[in-house]
C-alpha atoms as a PDB file:
ATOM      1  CA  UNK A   1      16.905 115.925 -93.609  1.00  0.00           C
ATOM      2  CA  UNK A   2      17.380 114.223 -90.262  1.00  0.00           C
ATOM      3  CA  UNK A   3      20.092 111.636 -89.484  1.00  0.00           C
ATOM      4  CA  UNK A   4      19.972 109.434 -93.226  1.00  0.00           C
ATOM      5  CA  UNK A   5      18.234 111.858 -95.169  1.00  0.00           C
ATOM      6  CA  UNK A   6      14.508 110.964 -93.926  1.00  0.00           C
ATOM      7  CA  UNK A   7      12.926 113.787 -93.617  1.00  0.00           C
ATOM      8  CA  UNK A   8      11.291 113.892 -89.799  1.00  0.00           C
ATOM      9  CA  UNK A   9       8.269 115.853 -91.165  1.00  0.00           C
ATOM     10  CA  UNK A  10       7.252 113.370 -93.889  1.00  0.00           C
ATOM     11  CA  UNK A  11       9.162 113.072 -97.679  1.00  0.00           C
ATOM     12  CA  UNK A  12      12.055 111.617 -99.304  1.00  0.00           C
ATOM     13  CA  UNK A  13      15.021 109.595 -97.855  1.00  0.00           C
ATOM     14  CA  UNK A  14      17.131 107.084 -99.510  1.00  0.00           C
ATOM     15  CA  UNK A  15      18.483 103.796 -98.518  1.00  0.00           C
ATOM     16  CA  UNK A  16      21.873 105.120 -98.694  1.00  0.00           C
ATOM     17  CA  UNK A  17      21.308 108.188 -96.275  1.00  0.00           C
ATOM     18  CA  UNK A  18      19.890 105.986 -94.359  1.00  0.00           C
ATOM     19  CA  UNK A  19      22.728 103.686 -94.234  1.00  0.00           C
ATOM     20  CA  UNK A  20      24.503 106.332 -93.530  1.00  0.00           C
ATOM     21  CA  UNK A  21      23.172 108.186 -90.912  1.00  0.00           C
ATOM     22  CA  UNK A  22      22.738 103.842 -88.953  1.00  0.00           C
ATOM     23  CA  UNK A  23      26.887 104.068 -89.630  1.00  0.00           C
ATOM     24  CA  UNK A  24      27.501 107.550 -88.182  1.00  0.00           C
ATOM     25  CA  UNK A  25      25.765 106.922 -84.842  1.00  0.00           C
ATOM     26  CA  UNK A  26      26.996 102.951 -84.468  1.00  0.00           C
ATOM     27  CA  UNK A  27      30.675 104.636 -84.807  1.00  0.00           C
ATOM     28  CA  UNK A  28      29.903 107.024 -82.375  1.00  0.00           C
ATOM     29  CA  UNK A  29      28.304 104.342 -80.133  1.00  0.00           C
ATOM     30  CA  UNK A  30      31.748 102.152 -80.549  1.00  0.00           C
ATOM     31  CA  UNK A  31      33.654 105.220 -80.432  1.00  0.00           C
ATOM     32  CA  UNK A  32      32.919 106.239 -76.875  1.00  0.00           C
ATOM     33  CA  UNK A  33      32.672 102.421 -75.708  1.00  0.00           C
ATOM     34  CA  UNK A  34      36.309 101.802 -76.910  1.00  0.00           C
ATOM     35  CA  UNK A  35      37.422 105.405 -75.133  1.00  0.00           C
ATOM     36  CA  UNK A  36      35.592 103.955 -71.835  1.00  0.00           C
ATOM     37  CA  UNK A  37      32.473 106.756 -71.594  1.00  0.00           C
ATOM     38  CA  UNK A  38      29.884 105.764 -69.491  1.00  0.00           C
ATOM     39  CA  UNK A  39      26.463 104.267 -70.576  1.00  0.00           C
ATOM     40  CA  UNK A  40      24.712 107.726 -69.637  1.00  0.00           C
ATOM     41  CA  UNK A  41      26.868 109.387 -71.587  1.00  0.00           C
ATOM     42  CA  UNK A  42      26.398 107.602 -74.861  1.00  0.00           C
ATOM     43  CA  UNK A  43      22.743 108.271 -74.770  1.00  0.00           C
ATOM     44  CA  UNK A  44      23.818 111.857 -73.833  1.00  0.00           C
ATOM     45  CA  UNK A  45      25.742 111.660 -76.818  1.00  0.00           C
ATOM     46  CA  UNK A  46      23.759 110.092 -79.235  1.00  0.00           C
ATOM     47  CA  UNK A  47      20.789 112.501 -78.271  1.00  0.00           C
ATOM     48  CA  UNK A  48      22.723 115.709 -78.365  1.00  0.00           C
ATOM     49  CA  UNK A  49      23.327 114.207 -82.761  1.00  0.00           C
ATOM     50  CA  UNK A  50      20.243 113.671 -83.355  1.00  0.00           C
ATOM     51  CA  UNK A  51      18.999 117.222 -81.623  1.00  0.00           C
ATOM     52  CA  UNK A  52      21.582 118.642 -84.012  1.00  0.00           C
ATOM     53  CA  UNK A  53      20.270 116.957 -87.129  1.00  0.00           C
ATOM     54  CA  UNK A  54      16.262 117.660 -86.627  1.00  0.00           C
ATOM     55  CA  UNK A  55      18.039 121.396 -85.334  1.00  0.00           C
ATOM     56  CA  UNK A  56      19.258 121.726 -88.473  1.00  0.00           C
ATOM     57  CA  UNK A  57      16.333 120.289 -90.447  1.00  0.00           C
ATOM     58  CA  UNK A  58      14.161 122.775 -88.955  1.00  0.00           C
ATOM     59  CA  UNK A  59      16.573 125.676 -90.198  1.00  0.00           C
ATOM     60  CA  UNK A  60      16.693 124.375 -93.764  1.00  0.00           C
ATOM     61  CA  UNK A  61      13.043 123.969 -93.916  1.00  0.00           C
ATOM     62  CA  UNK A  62      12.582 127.683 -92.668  1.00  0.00           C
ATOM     63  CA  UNK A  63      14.781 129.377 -95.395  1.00  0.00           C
ATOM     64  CA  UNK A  64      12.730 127.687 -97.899  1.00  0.00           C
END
């Protein structure tokens, strides 16, 4: 499950993971505004989560 639960290969996701997962990365958004970061560095940010999530999507999927 990527960033609120939807699967990026096709399934199941929920309205609440997805919720979720919209909440996690608007904090993080806010969360380096209010600390000053840079514009490039949000999207730096923000890319490195989601390369995480789908990271460890792919890992789940292979020890099924």
């Amino acid at each position: 499950m990527a960033i609120g639960g939807a699967s990026m290969a096709g399934g199941r996701g929920t309205i609440l993971g997805a919720f979720l997962g919209t909440i996690l990365l608007n904090s993080l958004r806010n969360g380096l505004i209010v600390v000053g970061v840079g514009t490039y560095w949000q999207y730096v940010a923000t890319g490195l989560v989601m390369i995480i999530a789908v990271s460890v999507e792919l890992l789940q999927r292979k020890k099924k």
